[in-house]
Protein backbone atom coordinates (compact mmCIF):
# COMPACT_ATOMS: atom_id res chain seq x y z
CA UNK A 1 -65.21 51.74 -8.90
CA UNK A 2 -67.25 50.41 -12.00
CA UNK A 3 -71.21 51.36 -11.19
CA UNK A 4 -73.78 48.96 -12.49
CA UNK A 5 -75.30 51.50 -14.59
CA UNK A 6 -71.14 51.77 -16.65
CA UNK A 7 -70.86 48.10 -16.53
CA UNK A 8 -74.63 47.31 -18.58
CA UNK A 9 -73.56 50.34 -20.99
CA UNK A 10 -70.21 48.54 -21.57
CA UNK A 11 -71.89 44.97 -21.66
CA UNK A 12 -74.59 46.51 -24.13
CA UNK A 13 -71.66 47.53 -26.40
CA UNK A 14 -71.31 43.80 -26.97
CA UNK A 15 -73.11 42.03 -30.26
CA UNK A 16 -75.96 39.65 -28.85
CA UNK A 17 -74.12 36.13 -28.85
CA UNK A 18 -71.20 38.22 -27.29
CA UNK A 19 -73.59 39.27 -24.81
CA UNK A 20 -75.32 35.76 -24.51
CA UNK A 21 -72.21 34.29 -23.38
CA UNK A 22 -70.94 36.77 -20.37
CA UNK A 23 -74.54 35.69 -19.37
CA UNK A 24 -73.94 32.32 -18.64
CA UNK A 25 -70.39 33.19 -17.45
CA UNK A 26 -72.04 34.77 -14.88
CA UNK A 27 -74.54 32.39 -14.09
CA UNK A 28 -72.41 29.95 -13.51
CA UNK A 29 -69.94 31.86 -11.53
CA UNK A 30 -72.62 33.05 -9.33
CA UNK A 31 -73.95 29.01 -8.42
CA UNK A 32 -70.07 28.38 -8.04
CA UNK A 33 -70.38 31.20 -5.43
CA UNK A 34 -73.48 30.45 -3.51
CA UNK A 35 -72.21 26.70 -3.58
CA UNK A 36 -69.15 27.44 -2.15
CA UNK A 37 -70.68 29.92 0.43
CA UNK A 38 -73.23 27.14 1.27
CA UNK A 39 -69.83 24.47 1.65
CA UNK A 40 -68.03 26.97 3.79
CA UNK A 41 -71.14 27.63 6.41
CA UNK A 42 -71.82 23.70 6.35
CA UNK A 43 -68.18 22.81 7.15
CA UNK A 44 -68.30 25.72 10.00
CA UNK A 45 -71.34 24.33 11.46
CA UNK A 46 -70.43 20.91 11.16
CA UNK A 47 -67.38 22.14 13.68
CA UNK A 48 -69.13 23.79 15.87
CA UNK A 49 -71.54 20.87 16.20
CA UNK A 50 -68.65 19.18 16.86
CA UNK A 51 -67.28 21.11 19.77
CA UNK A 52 -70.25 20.82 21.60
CA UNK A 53 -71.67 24.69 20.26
CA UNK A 54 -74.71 23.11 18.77
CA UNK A 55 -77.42 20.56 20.18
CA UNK A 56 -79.43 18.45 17.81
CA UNK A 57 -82.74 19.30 17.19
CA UNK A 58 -86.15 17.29 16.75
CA UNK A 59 -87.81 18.25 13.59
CA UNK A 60 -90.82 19.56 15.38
CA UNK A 61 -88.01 21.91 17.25
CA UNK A 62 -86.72 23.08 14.14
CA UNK A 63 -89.87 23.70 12.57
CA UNK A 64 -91.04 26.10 15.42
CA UNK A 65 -87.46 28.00 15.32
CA UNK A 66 -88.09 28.50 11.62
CA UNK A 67 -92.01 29.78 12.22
CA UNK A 68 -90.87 32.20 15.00
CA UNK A 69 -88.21 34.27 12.64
């Protein structure tokens, strides 16, 4: 298993623009990932909402969920 600490010596081994570029590879993968992470949870939710598993909420309601975590 590659640590963190191999994998910025290896990166660092790369010239700058090299190093610029992996950069926004990884940028963009990670949005990719959170956006499809957010798509996944929003289509589960929207099921169970669906089934009957969740009960709409006012916005007041919501708000004093949120304050009580």
């Amino acid at each position: 298993m590659t640590t963190i600490d191999s994998a910025l010596e290896s990166v660092m081994e790369l010239d700058f623009k090299s190093r610029e570029i992996l950069l926004e590879i990884l940028q963009k993968r990670q949005v990719e990932a959170r956006r499809n992470k957010m798509a996944k949870t929003a289509s589960q939710t929207l099921k169970e909402y669906q089934a009957g598993k969740l009960q709409p909420l006012t916005a007041d309601e919501v708000v004093k969920k949120l304050n009580s975590l």
